[in-house]
PDB file of N, CA and C in Angstrom:
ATOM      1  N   UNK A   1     121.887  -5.313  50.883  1.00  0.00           N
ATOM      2  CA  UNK A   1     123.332  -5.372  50.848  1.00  0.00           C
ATOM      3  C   UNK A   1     123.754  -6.514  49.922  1.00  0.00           C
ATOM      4  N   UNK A   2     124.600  -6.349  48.865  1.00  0.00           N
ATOM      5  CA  UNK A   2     124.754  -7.347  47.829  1.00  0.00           C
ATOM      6  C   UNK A   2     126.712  -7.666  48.204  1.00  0.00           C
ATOM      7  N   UNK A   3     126.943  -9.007  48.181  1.00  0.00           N
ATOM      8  CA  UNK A   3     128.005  -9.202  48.831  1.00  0.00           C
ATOM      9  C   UNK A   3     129.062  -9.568  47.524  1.00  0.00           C
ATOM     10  N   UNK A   4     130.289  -9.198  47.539  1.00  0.00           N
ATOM     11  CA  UNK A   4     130.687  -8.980  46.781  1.00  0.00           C
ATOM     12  C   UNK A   4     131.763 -10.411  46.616  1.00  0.00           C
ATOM     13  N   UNK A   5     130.824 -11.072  45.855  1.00  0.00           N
ATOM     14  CA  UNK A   5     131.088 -12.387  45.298  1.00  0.00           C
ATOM     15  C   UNK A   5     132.704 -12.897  44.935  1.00  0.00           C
ATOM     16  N   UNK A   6     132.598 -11.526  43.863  1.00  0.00           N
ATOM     17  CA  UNK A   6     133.828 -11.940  42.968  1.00  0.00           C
ATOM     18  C   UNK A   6     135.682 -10.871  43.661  1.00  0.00           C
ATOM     19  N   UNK A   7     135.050  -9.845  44.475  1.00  0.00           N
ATOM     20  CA  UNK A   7     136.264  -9.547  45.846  1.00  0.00           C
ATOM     21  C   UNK A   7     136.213 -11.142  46.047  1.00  0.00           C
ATOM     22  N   UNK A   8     135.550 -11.392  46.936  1.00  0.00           N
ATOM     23  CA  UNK A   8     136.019 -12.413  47.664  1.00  0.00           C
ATOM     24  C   UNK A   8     136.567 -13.579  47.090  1.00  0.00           C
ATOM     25  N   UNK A   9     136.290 -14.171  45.936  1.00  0.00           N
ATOM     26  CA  UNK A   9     137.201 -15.183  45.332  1.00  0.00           C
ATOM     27  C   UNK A   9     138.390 -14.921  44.366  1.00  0.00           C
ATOM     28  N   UNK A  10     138.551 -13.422  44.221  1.00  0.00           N
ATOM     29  CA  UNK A  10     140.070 -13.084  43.988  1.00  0.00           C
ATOM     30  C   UNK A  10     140.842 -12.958  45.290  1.00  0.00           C
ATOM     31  N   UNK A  11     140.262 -12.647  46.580  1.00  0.00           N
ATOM     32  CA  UNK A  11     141.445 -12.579  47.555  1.00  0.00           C
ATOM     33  C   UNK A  11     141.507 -14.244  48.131  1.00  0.00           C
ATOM     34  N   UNK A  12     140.029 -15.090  47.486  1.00  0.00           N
ATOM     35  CA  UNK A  12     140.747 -17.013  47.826  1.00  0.00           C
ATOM     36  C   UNK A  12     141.893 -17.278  47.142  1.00  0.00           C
ATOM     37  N   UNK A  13     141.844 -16.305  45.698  1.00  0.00           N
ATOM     38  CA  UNK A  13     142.611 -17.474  44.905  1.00  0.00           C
ATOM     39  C   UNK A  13     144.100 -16.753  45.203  1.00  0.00           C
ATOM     40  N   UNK A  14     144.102 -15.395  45.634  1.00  0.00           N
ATOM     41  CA  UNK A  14     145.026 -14.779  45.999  1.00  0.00           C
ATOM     42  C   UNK A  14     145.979 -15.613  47.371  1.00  0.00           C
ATOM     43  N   UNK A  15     144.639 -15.803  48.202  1.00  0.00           N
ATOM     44  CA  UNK A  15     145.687 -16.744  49.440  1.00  0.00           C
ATOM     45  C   UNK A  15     146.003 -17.886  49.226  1.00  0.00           C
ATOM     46  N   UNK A  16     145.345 -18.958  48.069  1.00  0.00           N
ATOM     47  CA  UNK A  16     145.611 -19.800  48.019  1.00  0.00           C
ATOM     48  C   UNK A  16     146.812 -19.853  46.722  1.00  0.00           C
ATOM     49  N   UNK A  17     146.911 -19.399  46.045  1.00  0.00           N
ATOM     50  CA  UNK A  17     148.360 -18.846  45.640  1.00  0.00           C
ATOM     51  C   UNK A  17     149.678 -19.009  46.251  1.00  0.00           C
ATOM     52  N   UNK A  18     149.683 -17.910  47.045  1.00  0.00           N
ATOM     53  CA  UNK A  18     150.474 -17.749  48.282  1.00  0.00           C
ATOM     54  C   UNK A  18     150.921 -19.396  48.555  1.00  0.00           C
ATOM     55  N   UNK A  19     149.860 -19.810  49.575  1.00  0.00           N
ATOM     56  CA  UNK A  19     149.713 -21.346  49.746  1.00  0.00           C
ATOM     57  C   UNK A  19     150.529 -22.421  49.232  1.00  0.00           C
ATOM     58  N   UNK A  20     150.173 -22.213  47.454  1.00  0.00           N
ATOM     59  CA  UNK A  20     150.889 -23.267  46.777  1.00  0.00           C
ATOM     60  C   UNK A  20     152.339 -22.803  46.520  1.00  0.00           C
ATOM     61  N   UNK A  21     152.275 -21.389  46.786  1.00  0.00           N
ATOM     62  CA  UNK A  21     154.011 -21.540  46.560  1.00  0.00           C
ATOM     63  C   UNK A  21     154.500 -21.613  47.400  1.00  0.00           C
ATOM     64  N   UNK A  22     154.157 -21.676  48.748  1.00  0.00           N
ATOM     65  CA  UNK A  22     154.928 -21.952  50.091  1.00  0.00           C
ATOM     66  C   UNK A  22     154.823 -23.553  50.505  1.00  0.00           C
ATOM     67  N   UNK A  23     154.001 -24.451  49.007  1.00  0.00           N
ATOM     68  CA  UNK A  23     153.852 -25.614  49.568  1.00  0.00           C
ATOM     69  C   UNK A  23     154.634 -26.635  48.911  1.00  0.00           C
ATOM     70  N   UNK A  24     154.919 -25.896  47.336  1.00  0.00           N
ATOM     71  CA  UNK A  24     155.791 -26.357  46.200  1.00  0.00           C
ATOM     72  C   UNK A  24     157.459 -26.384  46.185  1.00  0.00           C
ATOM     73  N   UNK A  25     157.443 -24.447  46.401  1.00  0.00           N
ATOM     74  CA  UNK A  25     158.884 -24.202  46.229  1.00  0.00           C
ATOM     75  C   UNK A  25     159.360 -24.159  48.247  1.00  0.00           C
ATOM     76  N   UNK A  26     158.609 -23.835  49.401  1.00  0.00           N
ATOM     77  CA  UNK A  26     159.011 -23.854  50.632  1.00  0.00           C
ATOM     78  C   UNK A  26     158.788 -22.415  50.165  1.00  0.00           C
ATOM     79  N   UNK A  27     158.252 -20.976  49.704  1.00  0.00           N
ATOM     80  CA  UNK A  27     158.354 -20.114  49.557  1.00  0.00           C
ATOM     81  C   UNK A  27     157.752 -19.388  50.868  1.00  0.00           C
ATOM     82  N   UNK A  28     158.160 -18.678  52.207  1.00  0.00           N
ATOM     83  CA  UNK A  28     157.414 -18.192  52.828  1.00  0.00           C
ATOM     84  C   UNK A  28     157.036 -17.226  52.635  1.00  0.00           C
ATOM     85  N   UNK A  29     157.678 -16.418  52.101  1.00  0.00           N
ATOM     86  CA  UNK A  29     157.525 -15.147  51.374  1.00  0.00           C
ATOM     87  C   UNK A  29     156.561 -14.970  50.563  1.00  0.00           C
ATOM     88  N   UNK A  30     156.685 -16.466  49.716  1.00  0.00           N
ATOM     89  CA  UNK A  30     155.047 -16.286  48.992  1.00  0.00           C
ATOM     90  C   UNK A  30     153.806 -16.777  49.723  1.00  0.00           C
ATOM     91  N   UNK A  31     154.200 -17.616  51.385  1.00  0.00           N
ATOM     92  CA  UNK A  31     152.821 -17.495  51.782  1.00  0.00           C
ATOM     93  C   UNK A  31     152.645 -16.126  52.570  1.00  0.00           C
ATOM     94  N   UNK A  32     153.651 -15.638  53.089  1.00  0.00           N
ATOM     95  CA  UNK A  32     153.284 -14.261  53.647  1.00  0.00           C
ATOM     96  C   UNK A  32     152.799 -12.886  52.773  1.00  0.00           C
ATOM     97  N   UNK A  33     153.058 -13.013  51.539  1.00  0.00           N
ATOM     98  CA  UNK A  33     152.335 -12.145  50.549  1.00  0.00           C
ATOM     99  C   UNK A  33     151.137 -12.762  49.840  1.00  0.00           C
ATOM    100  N   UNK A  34     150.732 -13.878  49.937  1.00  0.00           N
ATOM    101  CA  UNK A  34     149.785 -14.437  49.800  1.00  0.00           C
ATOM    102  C   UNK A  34     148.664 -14.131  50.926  1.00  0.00           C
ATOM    103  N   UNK A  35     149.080 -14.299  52.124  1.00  0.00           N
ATOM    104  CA  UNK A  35     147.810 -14.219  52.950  1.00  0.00           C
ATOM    105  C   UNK A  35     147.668 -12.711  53.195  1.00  0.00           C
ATOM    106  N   UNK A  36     148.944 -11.696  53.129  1.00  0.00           N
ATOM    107  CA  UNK A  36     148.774 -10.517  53.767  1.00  0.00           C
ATOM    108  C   UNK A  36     147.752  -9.648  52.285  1.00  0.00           C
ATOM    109  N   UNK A  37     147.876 -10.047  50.907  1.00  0.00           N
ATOM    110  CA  UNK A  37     147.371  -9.725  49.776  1.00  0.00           C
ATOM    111  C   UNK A  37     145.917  -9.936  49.912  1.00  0.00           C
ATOM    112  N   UNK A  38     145.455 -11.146  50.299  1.00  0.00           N
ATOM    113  CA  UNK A  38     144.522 -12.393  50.422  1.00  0.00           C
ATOM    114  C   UNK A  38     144.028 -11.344  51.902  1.00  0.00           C
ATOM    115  N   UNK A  39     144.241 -11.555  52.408  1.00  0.00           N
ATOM    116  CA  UNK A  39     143.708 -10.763  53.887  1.00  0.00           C
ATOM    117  C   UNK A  39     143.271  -9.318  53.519  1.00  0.00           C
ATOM    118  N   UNK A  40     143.724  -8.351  52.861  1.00  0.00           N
ATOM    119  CA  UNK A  40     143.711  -6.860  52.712  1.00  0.00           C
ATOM    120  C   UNK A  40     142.564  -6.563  51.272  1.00  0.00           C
ATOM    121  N   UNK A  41     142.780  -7.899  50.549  1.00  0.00           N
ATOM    122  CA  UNK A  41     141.185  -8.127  49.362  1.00  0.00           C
ATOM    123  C   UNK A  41     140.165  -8.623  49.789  1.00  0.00           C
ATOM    124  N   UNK A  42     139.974  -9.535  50.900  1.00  0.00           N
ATOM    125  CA  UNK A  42     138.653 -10.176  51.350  1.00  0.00           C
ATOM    126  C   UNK A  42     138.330  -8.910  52.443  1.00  0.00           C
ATOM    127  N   UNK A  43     138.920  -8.332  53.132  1.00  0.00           N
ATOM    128  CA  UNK A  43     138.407  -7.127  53.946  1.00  0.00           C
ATOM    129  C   UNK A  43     138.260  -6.045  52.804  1.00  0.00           C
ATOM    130  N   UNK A  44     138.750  -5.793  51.826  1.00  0.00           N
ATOM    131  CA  UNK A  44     138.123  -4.464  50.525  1.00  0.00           C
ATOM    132  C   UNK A  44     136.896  -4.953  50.253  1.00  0.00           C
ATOM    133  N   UNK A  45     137.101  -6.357  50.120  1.00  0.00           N
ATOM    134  CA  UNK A  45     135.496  -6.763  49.418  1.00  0.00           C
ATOM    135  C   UNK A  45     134.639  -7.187  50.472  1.00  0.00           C
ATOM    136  N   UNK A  46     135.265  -7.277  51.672  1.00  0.00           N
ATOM    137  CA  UNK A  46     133.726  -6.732  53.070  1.00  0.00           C
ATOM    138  C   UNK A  46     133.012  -5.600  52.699  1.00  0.00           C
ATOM    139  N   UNK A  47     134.202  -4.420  52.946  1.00  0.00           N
ATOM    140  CA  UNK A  47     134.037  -2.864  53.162  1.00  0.00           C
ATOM    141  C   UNK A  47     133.128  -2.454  51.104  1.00  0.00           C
ATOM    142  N   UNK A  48     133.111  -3.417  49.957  1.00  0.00           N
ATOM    143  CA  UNK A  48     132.622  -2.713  48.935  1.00  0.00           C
ATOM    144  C   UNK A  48     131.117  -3.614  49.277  1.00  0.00           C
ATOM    145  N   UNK A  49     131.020  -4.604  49.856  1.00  0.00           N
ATOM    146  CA  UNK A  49     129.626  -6.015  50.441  1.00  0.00           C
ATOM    147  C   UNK A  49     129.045  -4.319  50.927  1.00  0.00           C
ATOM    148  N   UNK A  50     129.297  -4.314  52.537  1.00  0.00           N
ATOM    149  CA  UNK A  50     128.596  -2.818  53.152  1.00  0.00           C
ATOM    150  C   UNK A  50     128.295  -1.133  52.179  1.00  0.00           C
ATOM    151  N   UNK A  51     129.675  -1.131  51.278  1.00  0.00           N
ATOM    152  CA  UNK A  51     129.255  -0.006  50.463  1.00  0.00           C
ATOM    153  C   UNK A  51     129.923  -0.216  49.444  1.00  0.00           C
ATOM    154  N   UNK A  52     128.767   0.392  48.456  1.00  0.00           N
ATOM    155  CA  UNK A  52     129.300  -0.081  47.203  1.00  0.00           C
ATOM    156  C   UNK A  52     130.123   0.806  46.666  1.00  0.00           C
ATOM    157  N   UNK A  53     130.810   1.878  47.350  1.00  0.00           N
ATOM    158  CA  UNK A  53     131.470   2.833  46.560  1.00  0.00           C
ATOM    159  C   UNK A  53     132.537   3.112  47.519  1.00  0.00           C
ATOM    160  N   UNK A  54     133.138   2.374  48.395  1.00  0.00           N
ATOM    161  CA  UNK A  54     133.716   2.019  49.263  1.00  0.00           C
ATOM    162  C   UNK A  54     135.240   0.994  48.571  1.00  0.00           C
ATOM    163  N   UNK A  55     135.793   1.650  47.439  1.00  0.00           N
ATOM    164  CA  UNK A  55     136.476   0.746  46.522  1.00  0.00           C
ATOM    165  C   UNK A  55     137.755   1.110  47.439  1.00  0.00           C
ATOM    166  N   UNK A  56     138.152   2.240  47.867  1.00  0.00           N
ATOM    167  CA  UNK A  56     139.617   2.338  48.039  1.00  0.00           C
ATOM    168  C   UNK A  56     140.701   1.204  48.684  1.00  0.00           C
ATOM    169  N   UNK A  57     140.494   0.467  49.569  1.00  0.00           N
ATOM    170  CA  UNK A  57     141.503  -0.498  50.053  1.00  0.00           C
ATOM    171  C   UNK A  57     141.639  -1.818  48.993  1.00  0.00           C
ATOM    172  N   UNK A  58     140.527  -2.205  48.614  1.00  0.00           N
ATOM    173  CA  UNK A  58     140.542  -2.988  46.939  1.00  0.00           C
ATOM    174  C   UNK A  58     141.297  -2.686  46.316  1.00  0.00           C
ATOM    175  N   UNK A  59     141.160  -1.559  45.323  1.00  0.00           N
ATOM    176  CA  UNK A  59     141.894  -1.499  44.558  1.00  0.00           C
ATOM    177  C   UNK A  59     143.225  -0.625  44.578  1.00  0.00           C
ATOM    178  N   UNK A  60     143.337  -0.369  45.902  1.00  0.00           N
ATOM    179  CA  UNK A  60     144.793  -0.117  46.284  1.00  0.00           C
ATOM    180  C   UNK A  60     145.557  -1.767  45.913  1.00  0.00           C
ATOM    181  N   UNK A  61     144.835  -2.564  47.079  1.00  0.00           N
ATOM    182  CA  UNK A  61     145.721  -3.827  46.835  1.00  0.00           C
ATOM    183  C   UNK A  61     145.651  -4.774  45.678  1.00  0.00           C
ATOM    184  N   UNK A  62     144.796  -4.423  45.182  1.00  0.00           N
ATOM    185  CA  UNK A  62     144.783  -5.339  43.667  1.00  0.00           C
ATOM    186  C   UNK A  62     145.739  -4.276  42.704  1.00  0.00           C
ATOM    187  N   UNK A  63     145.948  -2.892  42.861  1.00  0.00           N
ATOM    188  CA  UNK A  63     146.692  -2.167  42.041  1.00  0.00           C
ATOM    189  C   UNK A  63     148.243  -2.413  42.339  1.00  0.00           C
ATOM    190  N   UNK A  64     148.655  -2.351  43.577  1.00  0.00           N
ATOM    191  CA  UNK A  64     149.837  -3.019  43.775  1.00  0.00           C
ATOM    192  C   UNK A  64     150.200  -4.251  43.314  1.00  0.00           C
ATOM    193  N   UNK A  65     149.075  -5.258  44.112  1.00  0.00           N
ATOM    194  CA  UNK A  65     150.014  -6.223  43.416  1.00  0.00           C
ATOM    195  C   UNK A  65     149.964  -6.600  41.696  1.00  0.00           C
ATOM    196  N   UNK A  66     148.705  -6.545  41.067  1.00  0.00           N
ATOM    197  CA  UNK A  66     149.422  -5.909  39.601  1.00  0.00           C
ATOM    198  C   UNK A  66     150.466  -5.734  38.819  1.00  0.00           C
ATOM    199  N   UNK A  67     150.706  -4.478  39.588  1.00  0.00           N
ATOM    200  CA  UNK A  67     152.309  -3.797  39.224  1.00  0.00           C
ATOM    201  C   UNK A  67     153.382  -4.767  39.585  1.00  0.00           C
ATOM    202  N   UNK A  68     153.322  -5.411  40.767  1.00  0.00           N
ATOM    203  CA  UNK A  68     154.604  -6.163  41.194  1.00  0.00           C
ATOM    204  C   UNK A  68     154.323  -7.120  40.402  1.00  0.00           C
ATOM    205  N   UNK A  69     153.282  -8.061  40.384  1.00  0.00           N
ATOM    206  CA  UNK A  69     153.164  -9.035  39.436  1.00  0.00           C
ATOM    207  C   UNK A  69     153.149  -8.991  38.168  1.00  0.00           C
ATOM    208  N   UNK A  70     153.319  -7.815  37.637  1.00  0.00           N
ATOM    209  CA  UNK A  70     153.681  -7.785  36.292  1.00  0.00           C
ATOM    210  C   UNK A  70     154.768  -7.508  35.548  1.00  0.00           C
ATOM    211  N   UNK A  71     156.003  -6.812  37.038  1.00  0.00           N
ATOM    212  CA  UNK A  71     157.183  -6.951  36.827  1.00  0.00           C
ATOM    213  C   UNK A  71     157.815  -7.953  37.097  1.00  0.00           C
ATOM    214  N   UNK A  72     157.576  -9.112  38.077  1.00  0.00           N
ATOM    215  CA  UNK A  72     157.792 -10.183  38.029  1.00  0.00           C
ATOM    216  C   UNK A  72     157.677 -11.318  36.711  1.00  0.00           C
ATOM    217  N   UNK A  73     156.622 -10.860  35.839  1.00  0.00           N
ATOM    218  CA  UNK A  73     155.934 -11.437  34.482  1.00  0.00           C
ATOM    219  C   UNK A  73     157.153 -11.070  33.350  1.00  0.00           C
ATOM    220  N   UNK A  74     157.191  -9.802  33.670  1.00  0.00           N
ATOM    221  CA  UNK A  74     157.896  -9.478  32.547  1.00  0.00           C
ATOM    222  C   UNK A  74     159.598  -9.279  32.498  1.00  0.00           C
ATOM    223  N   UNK A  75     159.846  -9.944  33.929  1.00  0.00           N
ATOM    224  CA  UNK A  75     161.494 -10.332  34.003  1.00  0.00           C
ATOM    225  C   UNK A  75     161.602 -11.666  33.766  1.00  0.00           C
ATOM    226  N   UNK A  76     160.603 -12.039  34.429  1.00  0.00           N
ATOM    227  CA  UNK A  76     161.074 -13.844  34.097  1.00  0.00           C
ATOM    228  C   UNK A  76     160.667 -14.693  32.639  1.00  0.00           C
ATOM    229  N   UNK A  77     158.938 -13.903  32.464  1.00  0.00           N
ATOM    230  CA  UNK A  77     158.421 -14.108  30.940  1.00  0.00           C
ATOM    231  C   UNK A  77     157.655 -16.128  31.683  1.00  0.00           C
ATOM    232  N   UNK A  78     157.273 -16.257  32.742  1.00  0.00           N
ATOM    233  CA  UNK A  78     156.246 -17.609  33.050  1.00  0.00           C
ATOM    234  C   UNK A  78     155.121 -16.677  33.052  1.00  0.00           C
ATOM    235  N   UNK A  79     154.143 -17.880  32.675  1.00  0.00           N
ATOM    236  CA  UNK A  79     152.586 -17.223  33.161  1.00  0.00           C
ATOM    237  C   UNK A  79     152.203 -17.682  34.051  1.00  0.00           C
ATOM    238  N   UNK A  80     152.938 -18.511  35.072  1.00  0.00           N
ATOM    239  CA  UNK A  80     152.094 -19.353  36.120  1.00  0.00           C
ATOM    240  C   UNK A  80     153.664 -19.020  37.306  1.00  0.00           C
ATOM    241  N   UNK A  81     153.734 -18.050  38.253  1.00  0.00           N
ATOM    242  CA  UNK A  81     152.430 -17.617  38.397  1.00  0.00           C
ATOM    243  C   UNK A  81     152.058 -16.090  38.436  1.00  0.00           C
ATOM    244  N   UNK A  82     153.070 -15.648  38.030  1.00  0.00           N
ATOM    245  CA  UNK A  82     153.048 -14.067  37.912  1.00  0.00           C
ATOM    246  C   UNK A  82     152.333 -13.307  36.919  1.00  0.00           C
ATOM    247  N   UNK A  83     152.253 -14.594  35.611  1.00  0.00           N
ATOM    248  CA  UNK A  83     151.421 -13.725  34.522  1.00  0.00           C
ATOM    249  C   UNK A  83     149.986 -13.725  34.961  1.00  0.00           C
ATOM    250  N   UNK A  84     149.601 -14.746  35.074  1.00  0.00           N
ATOM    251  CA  UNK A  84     148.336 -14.909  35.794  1.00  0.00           C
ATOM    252  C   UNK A  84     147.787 -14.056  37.115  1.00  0.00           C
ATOM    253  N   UNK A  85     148.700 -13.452  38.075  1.00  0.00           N
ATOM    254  CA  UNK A  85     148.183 -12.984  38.911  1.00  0.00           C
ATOM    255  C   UNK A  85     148.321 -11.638  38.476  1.00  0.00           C
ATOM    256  N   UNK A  86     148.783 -11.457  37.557  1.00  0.00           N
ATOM    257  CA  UNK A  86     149.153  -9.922  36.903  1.00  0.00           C
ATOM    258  C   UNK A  86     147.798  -9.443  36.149  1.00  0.00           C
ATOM    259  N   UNK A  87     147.308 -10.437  35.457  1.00  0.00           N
ATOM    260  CA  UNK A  87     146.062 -10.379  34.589  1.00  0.00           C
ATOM    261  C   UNK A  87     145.418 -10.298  35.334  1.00  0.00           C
ATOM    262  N   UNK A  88     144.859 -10.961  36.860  1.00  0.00           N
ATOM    263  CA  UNK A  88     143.908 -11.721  37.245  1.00  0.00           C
ATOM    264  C   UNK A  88     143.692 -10.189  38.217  1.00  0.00           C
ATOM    265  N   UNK A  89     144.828  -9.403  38.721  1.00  0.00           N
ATOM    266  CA  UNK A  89     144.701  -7.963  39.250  1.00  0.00           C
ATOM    267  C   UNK A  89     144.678  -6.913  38.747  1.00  0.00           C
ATOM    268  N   UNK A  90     145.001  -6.947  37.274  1.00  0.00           N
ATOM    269  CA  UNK A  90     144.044  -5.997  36.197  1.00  0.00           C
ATOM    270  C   UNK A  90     143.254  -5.513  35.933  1.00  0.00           C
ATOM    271  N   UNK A  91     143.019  -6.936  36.013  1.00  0.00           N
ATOM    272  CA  UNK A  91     141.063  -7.388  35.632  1.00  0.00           C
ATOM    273  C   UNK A  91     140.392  -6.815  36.912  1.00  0.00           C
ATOM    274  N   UNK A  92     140.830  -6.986  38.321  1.00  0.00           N
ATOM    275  CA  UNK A  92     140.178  -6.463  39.372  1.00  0.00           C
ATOM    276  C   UNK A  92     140.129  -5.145  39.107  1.00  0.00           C
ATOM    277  N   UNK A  93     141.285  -4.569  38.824  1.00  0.00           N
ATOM    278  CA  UNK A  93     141.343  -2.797  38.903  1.00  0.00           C
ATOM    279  C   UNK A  93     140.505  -2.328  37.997  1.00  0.00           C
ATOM    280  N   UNK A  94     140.278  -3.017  36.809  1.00  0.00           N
ATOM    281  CA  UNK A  94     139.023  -2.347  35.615  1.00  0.00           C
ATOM    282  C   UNK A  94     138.122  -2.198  36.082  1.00  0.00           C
ATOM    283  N   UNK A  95     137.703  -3.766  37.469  1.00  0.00           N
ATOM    284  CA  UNK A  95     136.236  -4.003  37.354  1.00  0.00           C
ATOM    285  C   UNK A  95     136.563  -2.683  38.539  1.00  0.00           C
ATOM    286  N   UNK A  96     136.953  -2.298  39.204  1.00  0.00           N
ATOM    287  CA  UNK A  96     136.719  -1.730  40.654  1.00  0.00           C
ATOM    288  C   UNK A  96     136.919   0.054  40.167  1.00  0.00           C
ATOM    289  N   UNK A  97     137.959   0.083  38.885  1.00  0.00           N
ATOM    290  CA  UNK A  97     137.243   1.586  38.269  1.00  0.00           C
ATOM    291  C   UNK A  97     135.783   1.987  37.842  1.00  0.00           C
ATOM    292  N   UNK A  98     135.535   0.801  36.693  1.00  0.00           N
ATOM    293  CA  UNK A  98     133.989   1.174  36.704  1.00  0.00           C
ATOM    294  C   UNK A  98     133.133   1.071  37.372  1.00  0.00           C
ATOM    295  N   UNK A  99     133.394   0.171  38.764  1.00  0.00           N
ATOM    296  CA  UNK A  99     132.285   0.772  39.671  1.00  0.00           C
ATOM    297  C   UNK A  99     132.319   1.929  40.669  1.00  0.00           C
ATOM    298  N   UNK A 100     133.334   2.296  40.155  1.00  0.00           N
ATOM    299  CA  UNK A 100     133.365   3.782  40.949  1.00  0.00           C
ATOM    300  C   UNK A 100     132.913   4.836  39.958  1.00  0.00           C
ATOM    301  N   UNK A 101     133.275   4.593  38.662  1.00  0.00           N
ATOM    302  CA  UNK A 101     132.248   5.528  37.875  1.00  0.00           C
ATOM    303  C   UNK A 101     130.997   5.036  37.705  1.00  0.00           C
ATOM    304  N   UNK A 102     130.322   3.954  37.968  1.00  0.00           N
ATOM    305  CA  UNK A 102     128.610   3.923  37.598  1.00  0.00           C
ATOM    306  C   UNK A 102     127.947   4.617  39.182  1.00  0.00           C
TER     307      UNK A 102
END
């Protein structure tokens, strides 16, 4: 069983995200979409640890937030922190297509 390293430190940096904007701006909203994001990626990347073709709750939630984070990116035009989490759940959805095609 090979544990899936890099799930799990996109849904850290995902909660800890959350975190800093509920610690900066008082955002609860961004810690409650932080941990509920952060919570629903470290359990995808349990369920892809046990099977490796087991992508669906992953990249459901890395595909959502994506999308929201990239309309957030592209109304306001910051990269910190919407561009960044926009890229950073992209990048998940590429990696979590091609391992559903290999």
């Amino acid at each position: 069983m090979a544990v899936d390293w890099i799930g799990f430190g996109y849904a850290a940096v995902i909660a800890f995200g959350g975190f800093m904007g509920y610690k900066r701006k008082g955002s609860v909203m961004s810690l409650m979409a932080g941990l509920v994001f952060g919570g629903l990626s470290a359990y995808g990347a349990l369920k892809i640890s046990m099977d490796v073709q087991d992508t669906s709750l992953s990249l459901l939630s890395s595909a959502v937030l994506a999308v929201v984070m990239g309309m957030r990116f592209r109304n306001s035009g910051k990269l910190m922190p919407a561009g960044l989490m926009a890229l950073l759940s992209f990048l998940m959805v590429v990696r979590l297509l091609f391992k559903i095609m290999m």
